[in-house]
N, C-alpha and C. Protein backbone atom coordinates (compact mmCIF):
# COMPACT_ATOMS: atom_id res chain seq x y z
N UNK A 1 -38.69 -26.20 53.66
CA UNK A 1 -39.85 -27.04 53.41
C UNK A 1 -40.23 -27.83 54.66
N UNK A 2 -39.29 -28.07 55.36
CA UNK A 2 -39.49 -29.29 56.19
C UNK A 2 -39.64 -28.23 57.83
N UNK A 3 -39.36 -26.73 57.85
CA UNK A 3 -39.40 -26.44 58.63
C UNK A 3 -40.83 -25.07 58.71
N UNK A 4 -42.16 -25.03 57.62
CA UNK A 4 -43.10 -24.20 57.56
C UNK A 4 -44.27 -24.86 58.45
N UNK A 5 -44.33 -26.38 58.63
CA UNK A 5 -45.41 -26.67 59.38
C UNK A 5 -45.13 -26.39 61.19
N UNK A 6 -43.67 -26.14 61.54
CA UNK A 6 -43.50 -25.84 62.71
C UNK A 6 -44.42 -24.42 63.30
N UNK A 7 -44.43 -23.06 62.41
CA UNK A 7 -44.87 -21.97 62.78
C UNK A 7 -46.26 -21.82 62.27
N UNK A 8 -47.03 -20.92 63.39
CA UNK A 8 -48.27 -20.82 62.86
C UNK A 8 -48.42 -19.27 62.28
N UNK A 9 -47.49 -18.76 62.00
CA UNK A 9 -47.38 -17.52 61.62
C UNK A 9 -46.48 -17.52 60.39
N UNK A 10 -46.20 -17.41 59.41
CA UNK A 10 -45.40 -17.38 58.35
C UNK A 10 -45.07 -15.70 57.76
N UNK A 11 -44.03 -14.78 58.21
CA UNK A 11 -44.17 -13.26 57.25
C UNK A 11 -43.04 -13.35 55.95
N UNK A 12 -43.46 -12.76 55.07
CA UNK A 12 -43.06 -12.99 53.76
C UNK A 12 -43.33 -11.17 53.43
N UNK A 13 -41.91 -10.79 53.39
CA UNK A 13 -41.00 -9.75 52.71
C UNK A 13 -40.30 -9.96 51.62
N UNK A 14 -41.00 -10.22 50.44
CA UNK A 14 -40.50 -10.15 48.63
C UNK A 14 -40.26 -8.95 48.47
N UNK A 15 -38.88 -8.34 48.35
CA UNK A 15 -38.45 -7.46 47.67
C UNK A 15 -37.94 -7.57 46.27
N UNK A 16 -38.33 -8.68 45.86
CA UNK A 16 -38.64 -8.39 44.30
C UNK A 16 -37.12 -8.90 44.17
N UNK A 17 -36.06 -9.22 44.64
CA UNK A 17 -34.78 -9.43 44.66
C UNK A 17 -34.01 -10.39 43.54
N UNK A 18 -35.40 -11.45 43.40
CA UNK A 18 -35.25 -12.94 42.70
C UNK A 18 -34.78 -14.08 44.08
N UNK A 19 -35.08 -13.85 45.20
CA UNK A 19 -34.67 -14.54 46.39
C UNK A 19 -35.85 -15.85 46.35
N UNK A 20 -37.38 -15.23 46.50
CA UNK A 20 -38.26 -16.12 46.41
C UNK A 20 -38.96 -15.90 45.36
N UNK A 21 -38.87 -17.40 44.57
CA UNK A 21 -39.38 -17.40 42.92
C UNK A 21 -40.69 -18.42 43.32
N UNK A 22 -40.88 -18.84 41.79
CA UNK A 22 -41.93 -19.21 41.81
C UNK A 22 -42.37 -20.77 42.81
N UNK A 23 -41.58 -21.33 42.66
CA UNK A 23 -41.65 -22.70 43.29
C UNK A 23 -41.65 -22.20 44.74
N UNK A 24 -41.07 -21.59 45.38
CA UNK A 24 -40.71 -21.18 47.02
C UNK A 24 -42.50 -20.36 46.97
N UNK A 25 -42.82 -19.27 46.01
CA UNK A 25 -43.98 -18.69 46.70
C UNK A 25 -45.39 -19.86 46.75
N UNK A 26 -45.38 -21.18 45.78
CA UNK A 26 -46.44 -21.99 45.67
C UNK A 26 -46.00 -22.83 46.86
N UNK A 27 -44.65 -23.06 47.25
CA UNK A 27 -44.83 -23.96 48.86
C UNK A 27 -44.92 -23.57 50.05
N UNK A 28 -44.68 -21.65 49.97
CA UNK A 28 -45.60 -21.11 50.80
C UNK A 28 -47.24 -21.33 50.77
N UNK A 29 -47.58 -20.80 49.67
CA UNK A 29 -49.01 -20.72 49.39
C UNK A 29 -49.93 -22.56 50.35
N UNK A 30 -48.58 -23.28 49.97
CA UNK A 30 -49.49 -24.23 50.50
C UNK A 30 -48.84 -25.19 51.58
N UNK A 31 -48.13 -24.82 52.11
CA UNK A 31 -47.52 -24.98 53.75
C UNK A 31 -47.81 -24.20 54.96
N UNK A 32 -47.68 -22.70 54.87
CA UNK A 32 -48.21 -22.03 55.74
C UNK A 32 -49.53 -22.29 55.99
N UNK A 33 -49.73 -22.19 57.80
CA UNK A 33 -50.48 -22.15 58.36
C UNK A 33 -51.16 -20.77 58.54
N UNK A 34 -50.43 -20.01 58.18
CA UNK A 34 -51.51 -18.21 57.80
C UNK A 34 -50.19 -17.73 57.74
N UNK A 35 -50.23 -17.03 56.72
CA UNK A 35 -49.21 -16.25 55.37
C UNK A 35 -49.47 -15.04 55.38
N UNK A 36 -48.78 -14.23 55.46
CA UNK A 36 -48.77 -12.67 55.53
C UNK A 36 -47.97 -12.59 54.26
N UNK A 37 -47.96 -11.61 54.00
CA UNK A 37 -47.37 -10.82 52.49
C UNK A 37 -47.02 -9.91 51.89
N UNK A 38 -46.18 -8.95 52.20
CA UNK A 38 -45.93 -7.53 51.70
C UNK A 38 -44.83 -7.69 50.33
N UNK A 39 -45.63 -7.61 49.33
CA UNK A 39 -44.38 -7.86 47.86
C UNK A 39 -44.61 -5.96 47.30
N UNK A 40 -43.13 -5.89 47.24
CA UNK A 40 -42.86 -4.26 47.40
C UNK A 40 -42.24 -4.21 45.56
N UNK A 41 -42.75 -2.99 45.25
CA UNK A 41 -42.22 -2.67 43.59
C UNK A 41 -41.07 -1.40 44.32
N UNK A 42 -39.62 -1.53 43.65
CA UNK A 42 -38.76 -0.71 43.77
C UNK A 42 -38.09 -0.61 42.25
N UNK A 43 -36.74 0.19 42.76
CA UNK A 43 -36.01 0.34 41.97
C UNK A 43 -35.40 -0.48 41.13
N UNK A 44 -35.43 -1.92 42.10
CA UNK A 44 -34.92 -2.88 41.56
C UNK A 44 -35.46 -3.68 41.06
N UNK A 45 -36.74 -3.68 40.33
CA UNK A 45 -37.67 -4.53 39.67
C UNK A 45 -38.52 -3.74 39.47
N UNK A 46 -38.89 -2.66 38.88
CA UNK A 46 -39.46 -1.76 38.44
C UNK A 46 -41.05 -2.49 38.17
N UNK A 47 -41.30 -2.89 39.19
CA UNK A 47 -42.91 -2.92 39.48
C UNK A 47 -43.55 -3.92 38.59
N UNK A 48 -42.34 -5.33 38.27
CA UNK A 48 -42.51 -6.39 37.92
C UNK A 48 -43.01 -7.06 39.30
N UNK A 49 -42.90 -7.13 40.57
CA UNK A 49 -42.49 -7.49 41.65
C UNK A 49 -44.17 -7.13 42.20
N UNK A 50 -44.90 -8.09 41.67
CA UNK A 50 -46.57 -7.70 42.62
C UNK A 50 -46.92 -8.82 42.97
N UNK A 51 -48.05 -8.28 43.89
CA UNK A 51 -48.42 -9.15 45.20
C UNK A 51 -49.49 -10.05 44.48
N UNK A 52 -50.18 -10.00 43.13
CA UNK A 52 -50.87 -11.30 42.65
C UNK A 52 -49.59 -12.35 42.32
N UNK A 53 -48.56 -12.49 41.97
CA UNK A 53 -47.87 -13.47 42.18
C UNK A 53 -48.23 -14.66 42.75
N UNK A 54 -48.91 -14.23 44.26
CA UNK A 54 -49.39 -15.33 45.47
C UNK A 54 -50.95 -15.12 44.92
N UNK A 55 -50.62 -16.47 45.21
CA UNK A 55 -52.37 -16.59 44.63
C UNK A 55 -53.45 -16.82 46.12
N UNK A 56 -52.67 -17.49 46.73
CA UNK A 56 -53.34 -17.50 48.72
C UNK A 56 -52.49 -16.88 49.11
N UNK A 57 -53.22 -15.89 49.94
CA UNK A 57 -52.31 -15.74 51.25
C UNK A 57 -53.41 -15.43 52.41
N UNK A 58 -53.20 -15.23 53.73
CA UNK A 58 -54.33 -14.65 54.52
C UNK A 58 -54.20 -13.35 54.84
N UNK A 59 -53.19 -12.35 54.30
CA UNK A 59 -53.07 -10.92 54.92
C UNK A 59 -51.93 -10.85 54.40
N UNK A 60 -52.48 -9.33 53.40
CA UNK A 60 -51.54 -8.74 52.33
C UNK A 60 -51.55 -7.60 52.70
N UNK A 61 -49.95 -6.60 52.43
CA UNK A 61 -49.91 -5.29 53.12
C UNK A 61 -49.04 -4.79 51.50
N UNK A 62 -49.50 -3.48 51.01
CA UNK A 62 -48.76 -3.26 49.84
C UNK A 62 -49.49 -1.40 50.56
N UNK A 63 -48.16 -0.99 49.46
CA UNK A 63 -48.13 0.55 49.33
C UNK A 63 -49.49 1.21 48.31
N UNK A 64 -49.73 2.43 48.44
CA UNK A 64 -50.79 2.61 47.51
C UNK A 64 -50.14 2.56 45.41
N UNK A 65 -49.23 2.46 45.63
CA UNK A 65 -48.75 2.26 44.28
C UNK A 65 -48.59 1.10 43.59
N UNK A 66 -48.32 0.42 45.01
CA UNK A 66 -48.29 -1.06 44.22
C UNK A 66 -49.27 -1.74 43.76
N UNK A 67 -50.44 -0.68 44.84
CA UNK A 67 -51.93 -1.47 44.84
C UNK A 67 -52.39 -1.03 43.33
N UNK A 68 -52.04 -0.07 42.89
CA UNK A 68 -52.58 0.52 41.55
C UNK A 68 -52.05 -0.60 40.64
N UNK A 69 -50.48 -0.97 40.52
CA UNK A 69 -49.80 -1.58 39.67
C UNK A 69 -50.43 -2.98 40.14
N UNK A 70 -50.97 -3.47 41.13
CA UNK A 70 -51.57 -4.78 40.78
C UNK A 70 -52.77 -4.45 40.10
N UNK A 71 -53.59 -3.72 40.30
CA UNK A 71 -54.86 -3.90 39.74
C UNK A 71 -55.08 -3.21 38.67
N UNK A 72 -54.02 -2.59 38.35
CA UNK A 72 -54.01 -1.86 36.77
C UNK A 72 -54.78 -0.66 36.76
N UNK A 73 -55.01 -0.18 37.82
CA UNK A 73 -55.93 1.49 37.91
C UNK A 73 -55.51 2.58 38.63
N UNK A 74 -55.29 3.55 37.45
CA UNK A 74 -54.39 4.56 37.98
C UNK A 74 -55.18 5.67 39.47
N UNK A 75 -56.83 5.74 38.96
CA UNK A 75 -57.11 6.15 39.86
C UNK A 75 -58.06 5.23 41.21
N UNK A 76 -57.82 4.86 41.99
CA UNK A 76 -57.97 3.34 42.59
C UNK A 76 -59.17 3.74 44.10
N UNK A 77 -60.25 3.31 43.86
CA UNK A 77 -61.14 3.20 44.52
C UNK A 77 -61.15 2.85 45.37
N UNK A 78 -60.84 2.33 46.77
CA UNK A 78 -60.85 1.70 47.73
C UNK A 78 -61.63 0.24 47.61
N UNK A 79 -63.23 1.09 47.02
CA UNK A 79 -64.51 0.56 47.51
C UNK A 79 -64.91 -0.57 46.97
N UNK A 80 -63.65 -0.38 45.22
CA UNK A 80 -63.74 -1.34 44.53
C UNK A 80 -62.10 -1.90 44.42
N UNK A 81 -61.61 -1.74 45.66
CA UNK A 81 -60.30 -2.37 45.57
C UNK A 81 -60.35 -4.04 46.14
N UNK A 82 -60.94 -4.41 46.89
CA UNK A 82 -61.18 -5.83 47.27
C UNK A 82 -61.50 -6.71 46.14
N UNK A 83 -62.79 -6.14 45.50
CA UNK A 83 -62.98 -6.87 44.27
C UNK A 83 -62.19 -7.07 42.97
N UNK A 84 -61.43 -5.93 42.88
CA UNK A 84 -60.50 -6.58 41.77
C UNK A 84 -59.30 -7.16 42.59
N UNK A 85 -59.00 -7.01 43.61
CA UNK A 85 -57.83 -7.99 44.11
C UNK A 85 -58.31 -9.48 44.25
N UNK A 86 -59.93 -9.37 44.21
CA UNK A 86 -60.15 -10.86 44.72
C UNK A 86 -60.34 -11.98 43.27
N UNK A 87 -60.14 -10.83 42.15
CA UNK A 87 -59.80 -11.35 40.60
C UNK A 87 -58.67 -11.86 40.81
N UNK A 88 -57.70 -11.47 41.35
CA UNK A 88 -56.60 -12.15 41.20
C UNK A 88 -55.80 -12.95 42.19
N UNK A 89 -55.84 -12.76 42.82
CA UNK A 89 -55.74 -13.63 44.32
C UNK A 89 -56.96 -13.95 45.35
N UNK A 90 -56.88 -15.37 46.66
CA UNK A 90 -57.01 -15.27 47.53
C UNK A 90 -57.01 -14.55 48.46
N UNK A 91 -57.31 -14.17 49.84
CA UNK A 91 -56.98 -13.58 50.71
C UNK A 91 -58.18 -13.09 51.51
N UNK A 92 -58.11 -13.14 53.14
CA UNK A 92 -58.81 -12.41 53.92
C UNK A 92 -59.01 -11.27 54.38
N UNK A 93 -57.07 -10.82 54.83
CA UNK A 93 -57.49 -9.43 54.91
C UNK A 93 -56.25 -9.05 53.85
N UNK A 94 -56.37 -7.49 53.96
CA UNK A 94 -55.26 -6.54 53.40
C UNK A 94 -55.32 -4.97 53.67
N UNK A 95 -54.06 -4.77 53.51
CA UNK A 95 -53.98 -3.33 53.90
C UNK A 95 -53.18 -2.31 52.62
N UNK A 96 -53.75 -1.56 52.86
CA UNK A 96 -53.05 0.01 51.54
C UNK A 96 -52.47 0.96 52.25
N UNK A 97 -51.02 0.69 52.35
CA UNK A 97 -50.56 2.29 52.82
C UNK A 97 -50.43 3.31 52.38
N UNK A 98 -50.93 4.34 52.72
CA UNK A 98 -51.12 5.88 52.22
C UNK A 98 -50.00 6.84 52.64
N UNK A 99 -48.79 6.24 52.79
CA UNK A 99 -47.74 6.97 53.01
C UNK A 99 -48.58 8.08 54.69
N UNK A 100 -48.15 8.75 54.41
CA UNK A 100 -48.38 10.37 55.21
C UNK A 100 -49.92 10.75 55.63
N UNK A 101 -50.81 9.61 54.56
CA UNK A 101 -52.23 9.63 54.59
C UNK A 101 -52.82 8.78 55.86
N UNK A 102 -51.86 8.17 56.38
CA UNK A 102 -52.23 6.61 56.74
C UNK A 102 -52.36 5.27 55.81
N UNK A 103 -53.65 4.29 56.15
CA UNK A 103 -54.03 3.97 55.96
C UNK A 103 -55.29 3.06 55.21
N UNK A 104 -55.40 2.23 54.48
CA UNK A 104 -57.12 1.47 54.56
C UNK A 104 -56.74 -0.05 55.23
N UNK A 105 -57.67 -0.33 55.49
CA UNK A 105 -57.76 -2.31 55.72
C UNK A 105 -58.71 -2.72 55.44
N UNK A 106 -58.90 -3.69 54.91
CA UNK A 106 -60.60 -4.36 54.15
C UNK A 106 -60.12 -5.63 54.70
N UNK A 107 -61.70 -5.96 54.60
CA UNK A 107 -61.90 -7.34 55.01
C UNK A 107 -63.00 -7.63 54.86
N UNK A 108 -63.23 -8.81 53.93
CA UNK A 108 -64.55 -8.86 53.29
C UNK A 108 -65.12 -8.31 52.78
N UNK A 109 -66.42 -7.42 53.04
CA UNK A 109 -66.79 -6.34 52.28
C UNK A 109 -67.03 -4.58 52.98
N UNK A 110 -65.92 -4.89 53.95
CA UNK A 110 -65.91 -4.00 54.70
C UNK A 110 -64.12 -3.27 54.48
N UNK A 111 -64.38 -1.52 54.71
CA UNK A 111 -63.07 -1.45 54.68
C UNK A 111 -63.02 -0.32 55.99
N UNK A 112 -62.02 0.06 56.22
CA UNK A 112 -61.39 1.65 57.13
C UNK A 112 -60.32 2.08 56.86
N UNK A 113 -60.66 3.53 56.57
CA UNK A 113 -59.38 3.98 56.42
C UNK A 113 -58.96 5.03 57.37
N UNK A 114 -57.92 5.31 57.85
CA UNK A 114 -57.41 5.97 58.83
C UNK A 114 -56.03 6.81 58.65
N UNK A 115 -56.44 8.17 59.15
CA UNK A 115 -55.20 8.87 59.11
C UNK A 115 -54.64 8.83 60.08
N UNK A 116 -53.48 9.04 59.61
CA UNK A 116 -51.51 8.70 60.29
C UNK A 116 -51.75 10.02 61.38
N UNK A 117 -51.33 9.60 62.44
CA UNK A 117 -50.98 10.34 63.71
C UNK A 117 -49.72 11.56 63.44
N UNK A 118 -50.19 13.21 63.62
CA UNK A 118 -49.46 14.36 63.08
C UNK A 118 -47.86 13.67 63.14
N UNK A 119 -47.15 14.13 62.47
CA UNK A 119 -45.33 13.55 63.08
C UNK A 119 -44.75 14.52 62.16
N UNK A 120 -43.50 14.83 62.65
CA UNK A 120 -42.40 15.43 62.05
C UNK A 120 -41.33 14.69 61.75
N UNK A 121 -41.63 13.74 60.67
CA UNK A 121 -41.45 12.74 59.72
C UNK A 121 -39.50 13.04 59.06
N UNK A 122 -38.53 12.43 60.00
CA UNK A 122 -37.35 12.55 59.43
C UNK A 122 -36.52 11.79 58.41
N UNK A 123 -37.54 10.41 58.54
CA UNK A 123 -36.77 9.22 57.62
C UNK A 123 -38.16 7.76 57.31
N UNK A 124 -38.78 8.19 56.13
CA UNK A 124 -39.68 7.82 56.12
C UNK A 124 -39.45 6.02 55.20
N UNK A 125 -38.00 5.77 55.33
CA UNK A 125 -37.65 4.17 54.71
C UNK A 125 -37.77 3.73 56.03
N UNK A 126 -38.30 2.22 55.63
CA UNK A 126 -38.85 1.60 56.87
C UNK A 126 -40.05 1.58 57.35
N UNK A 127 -40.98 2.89 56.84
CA UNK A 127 -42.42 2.96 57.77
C UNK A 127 -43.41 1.72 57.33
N UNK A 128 -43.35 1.63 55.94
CA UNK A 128 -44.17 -0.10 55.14
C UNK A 128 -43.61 -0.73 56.20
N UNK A 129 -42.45 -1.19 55.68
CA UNK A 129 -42.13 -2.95 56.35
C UNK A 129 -42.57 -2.77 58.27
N UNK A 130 -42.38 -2.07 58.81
CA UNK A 130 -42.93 -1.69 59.97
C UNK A 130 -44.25 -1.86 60.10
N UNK A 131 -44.75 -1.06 59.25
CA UNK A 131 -46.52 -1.18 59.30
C UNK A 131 -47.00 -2.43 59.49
N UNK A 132 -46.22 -2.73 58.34
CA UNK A 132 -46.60 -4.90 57.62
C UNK A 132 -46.47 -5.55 58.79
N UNK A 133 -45.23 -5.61 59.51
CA UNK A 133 -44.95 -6.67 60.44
C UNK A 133 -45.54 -6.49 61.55
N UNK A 134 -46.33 -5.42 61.99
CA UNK A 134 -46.95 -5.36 63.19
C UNK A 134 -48.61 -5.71 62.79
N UNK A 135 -49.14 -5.06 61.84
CA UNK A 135 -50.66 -5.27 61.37
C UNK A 135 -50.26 -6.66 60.83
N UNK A 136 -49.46 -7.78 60.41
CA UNK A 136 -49.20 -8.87 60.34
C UNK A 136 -49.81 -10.12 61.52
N UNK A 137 -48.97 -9.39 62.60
CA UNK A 137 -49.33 -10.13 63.95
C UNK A 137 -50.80 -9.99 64.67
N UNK A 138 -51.23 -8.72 63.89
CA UNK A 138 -52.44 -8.66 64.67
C UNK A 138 -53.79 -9.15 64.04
N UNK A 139 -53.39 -9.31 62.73
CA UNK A 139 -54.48 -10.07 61.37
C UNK A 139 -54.47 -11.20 62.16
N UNK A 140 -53.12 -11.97 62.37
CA UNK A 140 -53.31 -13.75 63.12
C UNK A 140 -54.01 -13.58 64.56
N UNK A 141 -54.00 -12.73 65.36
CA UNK A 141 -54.40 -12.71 66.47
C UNK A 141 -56.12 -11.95 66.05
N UNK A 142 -56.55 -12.16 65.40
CA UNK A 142 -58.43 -11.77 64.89
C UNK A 142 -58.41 -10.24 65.46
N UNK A 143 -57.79 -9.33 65.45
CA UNK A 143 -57.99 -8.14 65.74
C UNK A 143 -58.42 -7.53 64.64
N UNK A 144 -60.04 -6.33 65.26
CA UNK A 144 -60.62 -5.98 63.83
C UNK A 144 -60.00 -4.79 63.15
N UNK A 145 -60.71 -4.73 62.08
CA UNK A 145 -59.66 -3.95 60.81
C UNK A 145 -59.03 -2.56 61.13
N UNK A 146 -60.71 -2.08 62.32
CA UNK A 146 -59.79 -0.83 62.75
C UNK A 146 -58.71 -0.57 63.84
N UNK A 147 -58.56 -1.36 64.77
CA UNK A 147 -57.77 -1.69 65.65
C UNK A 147 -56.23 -2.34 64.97
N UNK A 148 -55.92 -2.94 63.64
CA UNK A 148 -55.29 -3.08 63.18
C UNK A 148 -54.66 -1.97 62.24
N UNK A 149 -55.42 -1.06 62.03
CA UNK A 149 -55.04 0.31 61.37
C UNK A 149 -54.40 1.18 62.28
N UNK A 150 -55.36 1.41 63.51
CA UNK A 150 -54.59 2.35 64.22
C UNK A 150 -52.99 1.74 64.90
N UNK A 151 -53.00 0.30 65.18
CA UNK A 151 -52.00 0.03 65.45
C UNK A 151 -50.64 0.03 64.32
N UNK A 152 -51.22 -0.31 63.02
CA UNK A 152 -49.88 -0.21 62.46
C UNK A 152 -49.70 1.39 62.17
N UNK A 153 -50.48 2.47 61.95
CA UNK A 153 -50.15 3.64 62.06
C UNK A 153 -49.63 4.07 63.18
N UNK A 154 -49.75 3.95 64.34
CA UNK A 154 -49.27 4.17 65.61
C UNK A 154 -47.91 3.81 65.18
N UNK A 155 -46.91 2.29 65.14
CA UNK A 155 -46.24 1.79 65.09
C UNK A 155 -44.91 2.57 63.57
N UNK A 156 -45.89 3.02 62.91
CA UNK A 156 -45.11 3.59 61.64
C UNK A 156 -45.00 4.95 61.53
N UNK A 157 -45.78 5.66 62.19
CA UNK A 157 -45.47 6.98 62.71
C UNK A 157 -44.30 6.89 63.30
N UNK A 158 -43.96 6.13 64.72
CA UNK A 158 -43.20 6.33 65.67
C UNK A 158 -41.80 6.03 64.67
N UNK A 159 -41.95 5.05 63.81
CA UNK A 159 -41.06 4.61 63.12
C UNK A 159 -39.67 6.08 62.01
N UNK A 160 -40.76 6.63 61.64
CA UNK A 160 -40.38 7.59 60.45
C UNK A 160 -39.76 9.45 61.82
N UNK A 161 -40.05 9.01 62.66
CA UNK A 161 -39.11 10.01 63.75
C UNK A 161 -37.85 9.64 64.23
N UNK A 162 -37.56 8.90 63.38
CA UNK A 162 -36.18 7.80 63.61
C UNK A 162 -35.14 7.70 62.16
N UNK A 163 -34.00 8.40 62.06
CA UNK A 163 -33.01 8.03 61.08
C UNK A 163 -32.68 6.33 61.32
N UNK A 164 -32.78 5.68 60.20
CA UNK A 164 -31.94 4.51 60.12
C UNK A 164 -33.02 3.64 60.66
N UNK A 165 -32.11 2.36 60.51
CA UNK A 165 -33.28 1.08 61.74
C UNK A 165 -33.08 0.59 62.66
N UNK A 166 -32.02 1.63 63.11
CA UNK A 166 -31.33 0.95 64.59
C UNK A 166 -32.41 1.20 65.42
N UNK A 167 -33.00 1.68 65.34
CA UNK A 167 -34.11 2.43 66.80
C UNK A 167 -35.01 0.93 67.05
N UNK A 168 -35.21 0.40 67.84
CA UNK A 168 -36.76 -0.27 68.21
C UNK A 168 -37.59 0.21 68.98
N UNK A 169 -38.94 -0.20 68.16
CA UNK A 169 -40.36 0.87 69.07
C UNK A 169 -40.69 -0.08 69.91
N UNK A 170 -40.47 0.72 70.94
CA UNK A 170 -41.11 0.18 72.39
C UNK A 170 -42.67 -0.07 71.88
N UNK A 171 -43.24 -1.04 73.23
CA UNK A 171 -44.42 -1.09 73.17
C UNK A 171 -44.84 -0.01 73.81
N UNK A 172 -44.67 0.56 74.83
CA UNK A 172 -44.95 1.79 76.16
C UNK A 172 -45.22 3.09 74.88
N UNK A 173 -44.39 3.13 73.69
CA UNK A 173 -44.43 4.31 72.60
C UNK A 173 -45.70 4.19 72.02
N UNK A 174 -45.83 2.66 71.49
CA UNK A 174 -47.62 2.64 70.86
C UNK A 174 -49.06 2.98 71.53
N UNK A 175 -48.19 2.33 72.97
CA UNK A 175 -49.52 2.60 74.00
C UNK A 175 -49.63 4.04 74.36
N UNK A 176 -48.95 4.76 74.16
CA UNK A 176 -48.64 6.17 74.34
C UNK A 176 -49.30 7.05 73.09
């Protein structure tokens, strides 16, 4: 509590664990200085674990499944995906990962979607939270939606040519 007004960046990885409950996500919601957000449905919370929970945030990153399980539609529009997220939460930007597809990012009433750079894909745990934490940094730094797509696809490609999470992606790999 006493240590959220120090950073102007806040990232928030809810894996649904029961780690951050309700009281911790409302003194995010209203301490952070810009809040990022990736709340992931797994095995271990069988898709109790969604990203309307947070009612503010400034930049939300969810899988295309989760995006269905927040908004309750099995077959999920892009075009009308802002508007029902903006039923239930705050927020400026957000992103939908398409696994193998790439990408979308909206913002406002604008979206892009972008396909994932070819790869021979060996270990594809890790490519989300990767995606999140880099298109994270670049939502706070005003980079536009498509420049934030190709970068976290760049970044999550390179990611999924990698067993395990020991590997770190160079920057020289993205710029490449």
């Amino acid at each position: 509590q006493k240590e959220l007004n120090k950073y102007d960046l806040v990232i928030v990885a809810d894996f649904g664990h029961g780690l951050i409950n309700e009281k911790t996500v409302r003194l995010l919601e209203k301490k952070a200085k810009y809040l990022t957000v990736n709340c992931q449905s797994n095995s271990a919370n069988q898709g109790f674990n969604l990203i309307s929970k947070y009612k503010k945030f400034n930049y939300g990153s969810i899988d295309l499944y989760e995006a269905k399980l927040a908004t309750q539609k099995i077959n999920l529009d892009p075009s009308k995906f802002m508007q029902l997220m903006k039923n239930k939460t705050k927020f400026n930007q957000f992103s939908v990962t398409l696994g193998k597809y790439g990408c979308t990012v909206f913002k406002k009433k604008k979206y892009f979607k972008l396909s994932t750079p070819r790869s021979n894909a060996v270990d594809a745990m890790g490519a989300g939270d990767v995606f999140f934490v880099i298109t994270s940094l670049f939502s706070f730094l005003k980079f536009d939606i498509k420049e934030i797509a190709l970068l976290g696809n760049c970044a999550s490609s390179i990611k999924v040519n990698h067993i395990g999470h020991d590997y770190i992606i160079k920057n020289e790999e993205i710029l490449k």
